[in-house]
C-alpha atoms as a PDB file:
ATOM      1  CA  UNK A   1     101.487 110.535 116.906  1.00  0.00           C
ATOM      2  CA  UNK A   2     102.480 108.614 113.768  1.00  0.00           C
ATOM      3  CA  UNK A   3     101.168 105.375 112.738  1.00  0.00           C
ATOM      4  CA  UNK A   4     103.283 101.906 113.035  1.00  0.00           C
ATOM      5  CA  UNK A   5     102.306  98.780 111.367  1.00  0.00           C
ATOM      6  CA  UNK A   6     101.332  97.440 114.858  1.00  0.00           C
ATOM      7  CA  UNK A   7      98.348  99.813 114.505  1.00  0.00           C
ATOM      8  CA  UNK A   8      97.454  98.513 111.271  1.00  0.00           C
ATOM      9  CA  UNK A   9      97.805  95.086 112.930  1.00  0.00           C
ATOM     10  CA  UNK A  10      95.601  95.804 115.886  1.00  0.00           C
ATOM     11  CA  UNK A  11      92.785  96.766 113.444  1.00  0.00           C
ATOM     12  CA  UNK A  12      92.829  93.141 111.391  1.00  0.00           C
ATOM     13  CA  UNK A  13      93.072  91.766 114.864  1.00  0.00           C
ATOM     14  CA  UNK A  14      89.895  94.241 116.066  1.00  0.00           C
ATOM     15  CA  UNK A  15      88.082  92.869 112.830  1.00  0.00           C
ATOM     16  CA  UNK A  16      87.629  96.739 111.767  1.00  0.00           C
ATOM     17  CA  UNK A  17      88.027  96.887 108.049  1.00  0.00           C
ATOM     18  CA  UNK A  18      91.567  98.832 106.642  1.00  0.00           C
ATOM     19  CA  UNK A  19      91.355 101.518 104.177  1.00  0.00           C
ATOM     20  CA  UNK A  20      94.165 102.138 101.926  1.00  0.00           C
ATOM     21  CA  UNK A  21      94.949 104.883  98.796  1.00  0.00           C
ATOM     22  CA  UNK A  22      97.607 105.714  96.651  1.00  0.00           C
ATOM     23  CA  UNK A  23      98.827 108.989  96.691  1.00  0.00           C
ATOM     24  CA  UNK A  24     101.296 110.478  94.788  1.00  0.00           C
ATOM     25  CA  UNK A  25     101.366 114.016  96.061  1.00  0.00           C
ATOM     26  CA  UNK A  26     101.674 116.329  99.447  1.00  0.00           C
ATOM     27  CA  UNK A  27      97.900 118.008  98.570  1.00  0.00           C
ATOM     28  CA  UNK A  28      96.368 114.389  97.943  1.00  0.00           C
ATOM     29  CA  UNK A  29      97.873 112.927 101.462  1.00  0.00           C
ATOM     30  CA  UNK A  30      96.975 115.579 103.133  1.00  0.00           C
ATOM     31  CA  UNK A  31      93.082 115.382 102.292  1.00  0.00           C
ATOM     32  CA  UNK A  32      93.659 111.147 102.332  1.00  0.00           C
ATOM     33  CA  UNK A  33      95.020 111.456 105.741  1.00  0.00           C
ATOM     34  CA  UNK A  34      92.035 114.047 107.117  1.00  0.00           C
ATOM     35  CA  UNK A  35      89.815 111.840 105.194  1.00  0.00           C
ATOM     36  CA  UNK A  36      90.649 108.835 107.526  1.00  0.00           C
ATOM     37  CA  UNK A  37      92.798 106.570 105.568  1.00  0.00           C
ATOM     38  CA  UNK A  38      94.783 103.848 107.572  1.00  0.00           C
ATOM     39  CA  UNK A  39      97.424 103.607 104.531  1.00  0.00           C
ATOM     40  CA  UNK A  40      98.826 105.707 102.228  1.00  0.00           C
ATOM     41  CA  UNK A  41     100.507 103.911  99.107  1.00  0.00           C
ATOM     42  CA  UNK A  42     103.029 105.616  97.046  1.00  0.00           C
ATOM     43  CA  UNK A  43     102.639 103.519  93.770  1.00  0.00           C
ATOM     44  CA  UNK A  44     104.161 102.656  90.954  1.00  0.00           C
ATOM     45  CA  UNK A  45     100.910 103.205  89.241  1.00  0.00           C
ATOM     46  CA  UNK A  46     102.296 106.737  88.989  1.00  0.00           C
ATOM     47  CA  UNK A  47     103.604 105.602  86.066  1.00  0.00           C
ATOM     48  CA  UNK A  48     100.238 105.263  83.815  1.00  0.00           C
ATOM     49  CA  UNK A  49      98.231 107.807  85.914  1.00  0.00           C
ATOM     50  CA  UNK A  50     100.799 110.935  86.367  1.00  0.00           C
ATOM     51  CA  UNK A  51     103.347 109.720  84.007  1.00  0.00           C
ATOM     52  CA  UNK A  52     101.185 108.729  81.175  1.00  0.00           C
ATOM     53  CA  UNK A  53     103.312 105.833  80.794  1.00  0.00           C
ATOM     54  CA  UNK A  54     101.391 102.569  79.386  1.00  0.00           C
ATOM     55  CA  UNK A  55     102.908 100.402  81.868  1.00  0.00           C
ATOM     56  CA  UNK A  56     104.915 100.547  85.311  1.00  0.00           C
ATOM     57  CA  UNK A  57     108.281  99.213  84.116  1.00  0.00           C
ATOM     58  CA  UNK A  58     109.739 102.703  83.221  1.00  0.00           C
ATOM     59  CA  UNK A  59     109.282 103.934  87.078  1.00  0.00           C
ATOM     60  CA  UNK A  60     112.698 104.415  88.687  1.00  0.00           C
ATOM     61  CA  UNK A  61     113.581 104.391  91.647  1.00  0.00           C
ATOM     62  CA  UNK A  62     114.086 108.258  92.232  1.00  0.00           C
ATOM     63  CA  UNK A  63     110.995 108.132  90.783  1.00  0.00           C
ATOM     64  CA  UNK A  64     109.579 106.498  93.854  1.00  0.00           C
ATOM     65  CA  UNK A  65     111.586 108.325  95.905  1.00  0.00           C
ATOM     66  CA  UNK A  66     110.382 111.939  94.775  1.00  0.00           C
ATOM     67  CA  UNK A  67     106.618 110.822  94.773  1.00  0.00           C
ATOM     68  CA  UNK A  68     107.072 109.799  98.342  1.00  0.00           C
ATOM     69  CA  UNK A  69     108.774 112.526  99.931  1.00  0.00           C
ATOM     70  CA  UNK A  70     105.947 114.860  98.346  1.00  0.00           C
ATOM     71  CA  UNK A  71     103.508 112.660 100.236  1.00  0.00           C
ATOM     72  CA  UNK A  72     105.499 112.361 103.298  1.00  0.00           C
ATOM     73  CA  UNK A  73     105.554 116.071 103.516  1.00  0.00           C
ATOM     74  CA  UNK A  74     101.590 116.133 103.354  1.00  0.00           C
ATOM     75  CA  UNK A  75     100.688 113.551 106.092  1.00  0.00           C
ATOM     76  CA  UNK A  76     104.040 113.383 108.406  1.00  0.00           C
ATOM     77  CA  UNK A  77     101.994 111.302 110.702  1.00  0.00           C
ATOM     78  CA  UNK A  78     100.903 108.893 108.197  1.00  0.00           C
ATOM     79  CA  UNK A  79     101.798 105.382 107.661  1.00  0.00           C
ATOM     80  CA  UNK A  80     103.618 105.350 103.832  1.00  0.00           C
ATOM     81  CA  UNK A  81     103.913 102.169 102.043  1.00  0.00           C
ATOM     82  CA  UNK A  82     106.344 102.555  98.760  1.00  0.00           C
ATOM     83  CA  UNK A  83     106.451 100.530  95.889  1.00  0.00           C
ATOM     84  CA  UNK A  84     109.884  99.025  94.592  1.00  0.00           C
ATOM     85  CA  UNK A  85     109.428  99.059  91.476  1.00  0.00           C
ATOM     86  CA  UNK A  86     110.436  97.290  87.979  1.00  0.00           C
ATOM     87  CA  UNK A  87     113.961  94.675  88.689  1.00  0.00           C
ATOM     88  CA  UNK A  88     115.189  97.300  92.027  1.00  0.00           C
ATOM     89  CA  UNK A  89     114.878  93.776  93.588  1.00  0.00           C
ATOM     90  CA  UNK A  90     116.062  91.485  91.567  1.00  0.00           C
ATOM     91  CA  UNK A  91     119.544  90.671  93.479  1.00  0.00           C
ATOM     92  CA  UNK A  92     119.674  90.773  97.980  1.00  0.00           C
ATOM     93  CA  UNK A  93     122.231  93.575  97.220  1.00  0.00           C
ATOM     94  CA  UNK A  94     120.164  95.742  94.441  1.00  0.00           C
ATOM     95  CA  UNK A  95     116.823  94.975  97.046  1.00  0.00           C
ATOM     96  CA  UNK A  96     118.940  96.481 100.260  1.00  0.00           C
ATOM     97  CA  UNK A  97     120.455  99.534  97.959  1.00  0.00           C
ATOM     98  CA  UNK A  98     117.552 100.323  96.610  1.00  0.00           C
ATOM     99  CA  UNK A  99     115.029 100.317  99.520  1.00  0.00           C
ATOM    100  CA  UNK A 100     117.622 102.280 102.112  1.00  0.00           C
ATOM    101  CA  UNK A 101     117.323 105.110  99.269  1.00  0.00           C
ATOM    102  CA  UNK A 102     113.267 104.834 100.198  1.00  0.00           C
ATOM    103  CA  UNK A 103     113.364 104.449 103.508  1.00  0.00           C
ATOM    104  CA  UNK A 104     116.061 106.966 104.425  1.00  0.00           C
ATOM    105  CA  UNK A 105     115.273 109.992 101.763  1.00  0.00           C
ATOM    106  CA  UNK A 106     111.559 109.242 101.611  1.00  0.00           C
ATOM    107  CA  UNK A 107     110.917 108.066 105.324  1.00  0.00           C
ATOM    108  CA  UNK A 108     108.759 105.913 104.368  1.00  0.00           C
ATOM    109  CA  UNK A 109     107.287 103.069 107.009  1.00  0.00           C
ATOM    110  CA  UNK A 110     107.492  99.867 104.405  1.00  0.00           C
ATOM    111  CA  UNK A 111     108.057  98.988 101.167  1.00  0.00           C
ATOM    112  CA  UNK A 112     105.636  96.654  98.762  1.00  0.00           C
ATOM    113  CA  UNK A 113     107.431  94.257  96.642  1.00  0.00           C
ATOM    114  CA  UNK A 114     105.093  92.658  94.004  1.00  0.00           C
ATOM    115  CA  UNK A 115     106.306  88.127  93.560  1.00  0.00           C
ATOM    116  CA  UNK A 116     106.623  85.093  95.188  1.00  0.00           C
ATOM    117  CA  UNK A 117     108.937  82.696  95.382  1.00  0.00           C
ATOM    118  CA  UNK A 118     111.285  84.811  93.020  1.00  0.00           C
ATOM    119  CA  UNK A 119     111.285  87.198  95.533  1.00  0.00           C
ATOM    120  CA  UNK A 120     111.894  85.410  98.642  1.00  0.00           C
ATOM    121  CA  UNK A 121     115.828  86.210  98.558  1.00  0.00           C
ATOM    122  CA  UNK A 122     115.503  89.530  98.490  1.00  0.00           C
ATOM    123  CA  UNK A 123     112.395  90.058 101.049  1.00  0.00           C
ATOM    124  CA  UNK A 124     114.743  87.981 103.233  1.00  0.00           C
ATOM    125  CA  UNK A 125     117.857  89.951 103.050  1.00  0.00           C
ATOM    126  CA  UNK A 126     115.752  93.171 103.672  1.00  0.00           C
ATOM    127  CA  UNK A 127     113.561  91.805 106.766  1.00  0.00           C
ATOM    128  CA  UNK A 128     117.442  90.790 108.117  1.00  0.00           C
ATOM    129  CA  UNK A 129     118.082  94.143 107.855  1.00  0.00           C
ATOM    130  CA  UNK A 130     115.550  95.804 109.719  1.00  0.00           C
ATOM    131  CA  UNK A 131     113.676  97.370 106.533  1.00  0.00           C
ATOM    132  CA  UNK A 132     109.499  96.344 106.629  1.00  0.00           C
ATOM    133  CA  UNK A 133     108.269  95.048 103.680  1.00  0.00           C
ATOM    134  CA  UNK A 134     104.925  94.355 102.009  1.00  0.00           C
ATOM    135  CA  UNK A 135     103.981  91.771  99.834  1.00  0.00           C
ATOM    136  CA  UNK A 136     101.624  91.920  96.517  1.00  0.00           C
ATOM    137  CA  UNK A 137     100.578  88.618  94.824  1.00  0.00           C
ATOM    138  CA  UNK A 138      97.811  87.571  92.339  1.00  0.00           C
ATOM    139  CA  UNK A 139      97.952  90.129  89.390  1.00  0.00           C
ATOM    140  CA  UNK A 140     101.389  92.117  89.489  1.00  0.00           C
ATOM    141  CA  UNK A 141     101.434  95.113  87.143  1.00  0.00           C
ATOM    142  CA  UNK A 142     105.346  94.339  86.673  1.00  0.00           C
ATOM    143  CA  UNK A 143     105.041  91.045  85.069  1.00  0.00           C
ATOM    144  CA  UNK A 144     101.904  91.665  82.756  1.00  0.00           C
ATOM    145  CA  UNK A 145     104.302  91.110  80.019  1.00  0.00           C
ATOM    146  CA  UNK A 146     105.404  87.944  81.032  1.00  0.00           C
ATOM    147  CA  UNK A 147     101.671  87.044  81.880  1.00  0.00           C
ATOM    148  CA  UNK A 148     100.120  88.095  78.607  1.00  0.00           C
ATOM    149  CA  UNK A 149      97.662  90.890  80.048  1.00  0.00           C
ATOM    150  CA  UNK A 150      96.162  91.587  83.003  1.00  0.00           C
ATOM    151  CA  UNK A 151      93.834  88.944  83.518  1.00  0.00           C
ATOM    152  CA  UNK A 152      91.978  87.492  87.006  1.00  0.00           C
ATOM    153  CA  UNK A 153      95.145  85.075  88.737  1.00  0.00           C
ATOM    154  CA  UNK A 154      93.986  82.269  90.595  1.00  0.00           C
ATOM    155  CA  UNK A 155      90.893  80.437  88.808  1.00  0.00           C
ATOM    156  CA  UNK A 156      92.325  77.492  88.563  1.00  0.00           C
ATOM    157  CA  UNK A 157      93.465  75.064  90.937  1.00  0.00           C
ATOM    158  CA  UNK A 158      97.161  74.503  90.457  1.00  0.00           C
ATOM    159  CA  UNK A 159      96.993  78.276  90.263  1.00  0.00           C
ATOM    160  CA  UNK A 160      95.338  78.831  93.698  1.00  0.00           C
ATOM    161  CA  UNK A 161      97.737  76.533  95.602  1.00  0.00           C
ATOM    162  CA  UNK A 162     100.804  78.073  94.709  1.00  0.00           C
ATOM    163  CA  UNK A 163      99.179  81.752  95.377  1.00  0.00           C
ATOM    164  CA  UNK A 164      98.074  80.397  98.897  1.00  0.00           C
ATOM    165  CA  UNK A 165     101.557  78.581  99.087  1.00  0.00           C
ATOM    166  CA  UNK A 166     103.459  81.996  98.059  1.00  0.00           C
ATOM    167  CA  UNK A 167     101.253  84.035 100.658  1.00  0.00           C
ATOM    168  CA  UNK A 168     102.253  81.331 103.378  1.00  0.00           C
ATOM    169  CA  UNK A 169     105.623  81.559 102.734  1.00  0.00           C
ATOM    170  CA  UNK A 170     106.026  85.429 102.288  1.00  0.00           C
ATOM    171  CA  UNK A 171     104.478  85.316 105.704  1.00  0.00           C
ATOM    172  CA  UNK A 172     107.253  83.324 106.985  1.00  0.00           C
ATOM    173  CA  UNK A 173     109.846  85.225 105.387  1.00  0.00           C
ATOM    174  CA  UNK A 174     108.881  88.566 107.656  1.00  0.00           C
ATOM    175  CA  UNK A 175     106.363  90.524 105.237  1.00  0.00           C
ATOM    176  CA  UNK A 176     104.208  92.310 107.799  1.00  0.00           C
ATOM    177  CA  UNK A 177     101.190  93.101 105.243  1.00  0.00           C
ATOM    178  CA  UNK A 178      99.835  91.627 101.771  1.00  0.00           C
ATOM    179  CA  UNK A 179      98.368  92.723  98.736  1.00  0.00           C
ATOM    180  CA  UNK A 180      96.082  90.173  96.706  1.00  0.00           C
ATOM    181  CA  UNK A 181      95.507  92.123  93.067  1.00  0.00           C
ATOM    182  CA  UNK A 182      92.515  90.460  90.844  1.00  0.00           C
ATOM    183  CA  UNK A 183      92.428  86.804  92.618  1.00  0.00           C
ATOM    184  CA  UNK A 184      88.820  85.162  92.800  1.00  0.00           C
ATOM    185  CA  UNK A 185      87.228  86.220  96.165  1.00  0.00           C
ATOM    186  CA  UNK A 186      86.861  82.626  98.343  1.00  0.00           C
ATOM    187  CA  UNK A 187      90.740  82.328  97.512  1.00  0.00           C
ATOM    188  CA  UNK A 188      91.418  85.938  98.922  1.00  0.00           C
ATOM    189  CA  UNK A 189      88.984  85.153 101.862  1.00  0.00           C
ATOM    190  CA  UNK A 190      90.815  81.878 102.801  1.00  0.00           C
ATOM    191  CA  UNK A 191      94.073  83.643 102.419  1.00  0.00           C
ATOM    192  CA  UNK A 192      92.928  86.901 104.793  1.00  0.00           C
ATOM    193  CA  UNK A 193      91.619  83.940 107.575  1.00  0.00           C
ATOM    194  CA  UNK A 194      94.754  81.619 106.945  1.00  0.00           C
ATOM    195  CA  UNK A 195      97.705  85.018 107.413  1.00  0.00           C
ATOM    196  CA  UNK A 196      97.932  86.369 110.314  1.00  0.00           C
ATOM    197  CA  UNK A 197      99.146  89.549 108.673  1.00  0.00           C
ATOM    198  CA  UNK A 198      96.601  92.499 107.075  1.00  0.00           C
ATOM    199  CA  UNK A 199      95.602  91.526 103.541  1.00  0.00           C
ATOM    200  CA  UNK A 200      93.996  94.506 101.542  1.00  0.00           C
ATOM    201  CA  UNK A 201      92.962  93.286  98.512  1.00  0.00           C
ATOM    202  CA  UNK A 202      92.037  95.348  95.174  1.00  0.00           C
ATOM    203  CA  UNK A 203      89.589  93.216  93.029  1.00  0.00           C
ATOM    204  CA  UNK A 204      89.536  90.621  95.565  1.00  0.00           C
ATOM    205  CA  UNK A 205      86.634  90.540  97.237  1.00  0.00           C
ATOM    206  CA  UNK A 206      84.992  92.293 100.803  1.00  0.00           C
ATOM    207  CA  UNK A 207      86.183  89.821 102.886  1.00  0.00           C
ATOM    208  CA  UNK A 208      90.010  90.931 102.784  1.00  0.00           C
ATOM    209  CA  UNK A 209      91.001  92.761 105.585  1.00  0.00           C
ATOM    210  CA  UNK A 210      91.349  95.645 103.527  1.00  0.00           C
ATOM    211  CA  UNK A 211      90.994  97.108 100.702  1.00  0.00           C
ATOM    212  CA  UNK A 212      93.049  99.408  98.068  1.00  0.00           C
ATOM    213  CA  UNK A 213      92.349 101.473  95.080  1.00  0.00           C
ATOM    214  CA  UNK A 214      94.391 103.972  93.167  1.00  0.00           C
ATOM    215  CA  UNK A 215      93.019 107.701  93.604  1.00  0.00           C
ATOM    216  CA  UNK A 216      92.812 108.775  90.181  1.00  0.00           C
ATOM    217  CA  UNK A 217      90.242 105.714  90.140  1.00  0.00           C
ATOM    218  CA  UNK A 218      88.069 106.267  92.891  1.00  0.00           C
ATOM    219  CA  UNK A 219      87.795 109.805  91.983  1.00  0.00           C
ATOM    220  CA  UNK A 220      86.807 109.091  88.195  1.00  0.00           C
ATOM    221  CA  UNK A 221      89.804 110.818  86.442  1.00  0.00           C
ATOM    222  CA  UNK A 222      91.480 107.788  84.890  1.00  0.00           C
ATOM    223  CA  UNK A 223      91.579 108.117  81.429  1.00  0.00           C
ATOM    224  CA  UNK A 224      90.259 105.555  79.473  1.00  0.00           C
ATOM    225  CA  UNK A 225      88.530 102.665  80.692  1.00  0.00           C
ATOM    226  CA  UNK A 226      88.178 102.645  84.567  1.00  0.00           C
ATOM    227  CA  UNK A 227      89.441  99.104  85.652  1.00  0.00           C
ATOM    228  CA  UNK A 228      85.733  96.349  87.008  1.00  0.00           C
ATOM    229  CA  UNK A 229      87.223  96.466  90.372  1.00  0.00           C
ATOM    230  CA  UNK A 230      86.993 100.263  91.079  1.00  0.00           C
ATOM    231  CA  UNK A 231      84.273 102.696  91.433  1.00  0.00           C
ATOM    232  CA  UNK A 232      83.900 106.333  91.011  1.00  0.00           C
ATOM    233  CA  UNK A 233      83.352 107.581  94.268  1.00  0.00           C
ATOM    234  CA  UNK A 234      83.010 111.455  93.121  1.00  0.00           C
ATOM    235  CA  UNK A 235      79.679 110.898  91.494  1.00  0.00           C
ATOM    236  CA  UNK A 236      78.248 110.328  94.988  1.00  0.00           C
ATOM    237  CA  UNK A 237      80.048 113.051  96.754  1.00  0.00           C
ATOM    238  CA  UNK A 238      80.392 116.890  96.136  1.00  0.00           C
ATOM    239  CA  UNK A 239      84.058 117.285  97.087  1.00  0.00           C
ATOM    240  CA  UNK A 240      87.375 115.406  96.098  1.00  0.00           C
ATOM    241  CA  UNK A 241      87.331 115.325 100.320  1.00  0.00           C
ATOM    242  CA  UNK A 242      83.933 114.110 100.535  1.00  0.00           C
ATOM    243  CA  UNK A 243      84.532 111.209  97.635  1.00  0.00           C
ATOM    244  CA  UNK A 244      87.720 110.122  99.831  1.00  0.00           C
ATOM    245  CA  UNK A 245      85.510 110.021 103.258  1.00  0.00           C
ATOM    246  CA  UNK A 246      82.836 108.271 101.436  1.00  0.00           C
ATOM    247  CA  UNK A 247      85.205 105.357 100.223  1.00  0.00           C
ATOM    248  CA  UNK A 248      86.686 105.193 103.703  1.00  0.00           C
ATOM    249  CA  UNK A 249      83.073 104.711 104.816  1.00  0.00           C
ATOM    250  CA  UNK A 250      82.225 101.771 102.212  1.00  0.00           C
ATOM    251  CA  UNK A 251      85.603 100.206 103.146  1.00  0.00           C
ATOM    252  CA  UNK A 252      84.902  99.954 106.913  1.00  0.00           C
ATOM    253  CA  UNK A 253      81.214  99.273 106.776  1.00  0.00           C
ATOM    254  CA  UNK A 254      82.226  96.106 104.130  1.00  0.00           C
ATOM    255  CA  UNK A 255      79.871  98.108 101.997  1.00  0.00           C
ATOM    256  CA  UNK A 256      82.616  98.043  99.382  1.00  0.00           C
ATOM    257  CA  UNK A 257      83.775  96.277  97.626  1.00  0.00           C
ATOM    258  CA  UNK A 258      80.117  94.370  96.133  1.00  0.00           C
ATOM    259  CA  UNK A 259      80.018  91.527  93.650  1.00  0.00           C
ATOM    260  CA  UNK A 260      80.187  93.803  90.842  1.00  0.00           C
ATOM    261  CA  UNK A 261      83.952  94.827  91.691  1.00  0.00           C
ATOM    262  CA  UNK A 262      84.726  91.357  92.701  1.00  0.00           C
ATOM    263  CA  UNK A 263      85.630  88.075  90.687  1.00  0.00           C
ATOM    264  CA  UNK A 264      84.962  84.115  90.838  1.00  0.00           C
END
């Protein structure tokens, strides 16, 4: 039977600990999905790790859309998240063009939007129209330009309210499920206990109720430097299955992620 977001609901509510991945491809949801992942994540991260792109503004939409129908066709039962990526929100009209193509090619379950209050329009418009939508604050891949690197969001205070504010009002706006990227870990904590929505968090701390890394990380093939908040799950394991198993084991124990992956 496939997964709805009311099963990823139930387990925040449970207190059980959600494991999410990005995939990319049928062969990689297929062994994420045996493996025991709750979410699969069709990100536009392909853009640096497939694409060998040095950011994820040149991901297109049919970019997305491709990806995810590969990893539709390996876990039909699973529950697909898809990235919009770079400005296929920017306008109510552009958001609800852009994520029927995903939805309705791709059959995907949701789609993550990374912003705020910029955002709210457009997250509105789609919720209105019966599409499920994700949210991602704190660090947002999209806007490292504008922000000058990617650096830890949240340290300071004025910084912290308006992430907490954002998350508050996303919440209101429909999103059924948060992402918190690099935010200091208290701040992601009091977000996960103040939303009643799942919040999976990826260099956020252990006490999300979730957590989510890109593949290519956790399985030590990123080239170049691998990012503080990941870990190479492969050296521990003897099998690409094995590594995945392993890192939904850490993830539901609260075994991952430690300190060391985390930030103040």
């Amino acid at each position: 039977m496939s997964k709805t977001i009311k099963d990823i609901a139930a387990l925040k509510q449970a207190g059980e600990k959600i494991a999410m991945l990005t995939a990319y491809d049928s062969s990689f949801s297929y062994a994420a999905d045996q493996a025991g992942v709750d979410v699969l994540l069709v990100g536009d991260s392909l853009g640096m790790v497939v694409q060998g792109q040095n950011t994820t503004l040149p991901v297109s939409v049919n970019d997305m859309v491709y990806h995810a129908r590969a990893v539709r066709r390996g876990a039909p039962d699973a529950y697909i998240v898809v990235d919009m990526p770079y400005l296929s929100v920017s306008t109510p009209e552009r958001a609800l063009k852009n994520a029927g193509k995903i939805i309705q090619r791709a059959y995907a379950n949701m789609v993550k939007i990374e912003g705020g209050d910029s955002v709210l329009s457009s997250i509105k418009a789609l919720v209105e129209n019966n599409v499920p939508v994700c949210g991602h604050l704190g660090l947002q891949p999209q806007s490292v330009e504008l922000a000058g690197g990617y650096q830890v969001q949240g340290r300071e205070h004025s910084q912290a309210e308006k992430i907490m504010r954002e998350a508050q009002a996303l919440e209101a706006a429909g999103v059924q499920m948060l992402v918190l990227e690099c935010v200091p870990a208290d701040l992601a904590r009091a977000i996960s206990l103040q939303l009643s929505i799942p919040v999976i968090g990826i260099g956020a701390g252990v006490d999300c109720d979730g957590q989510v890394l890109v593949c290519y990380d956790m399985l030590g093939l990123t080239a170049g430097k691998r990012p503080r908040f990941s870990h190479d799950f492969l050296q521990e394991s003897a099998s690409n299955q094995e590594a995945i198993a392993l890192y939904v084991s850490r993830v539901k124990q609260a075994e991952f992620p430690s300190e060391q992956h985390s930030f103040k």
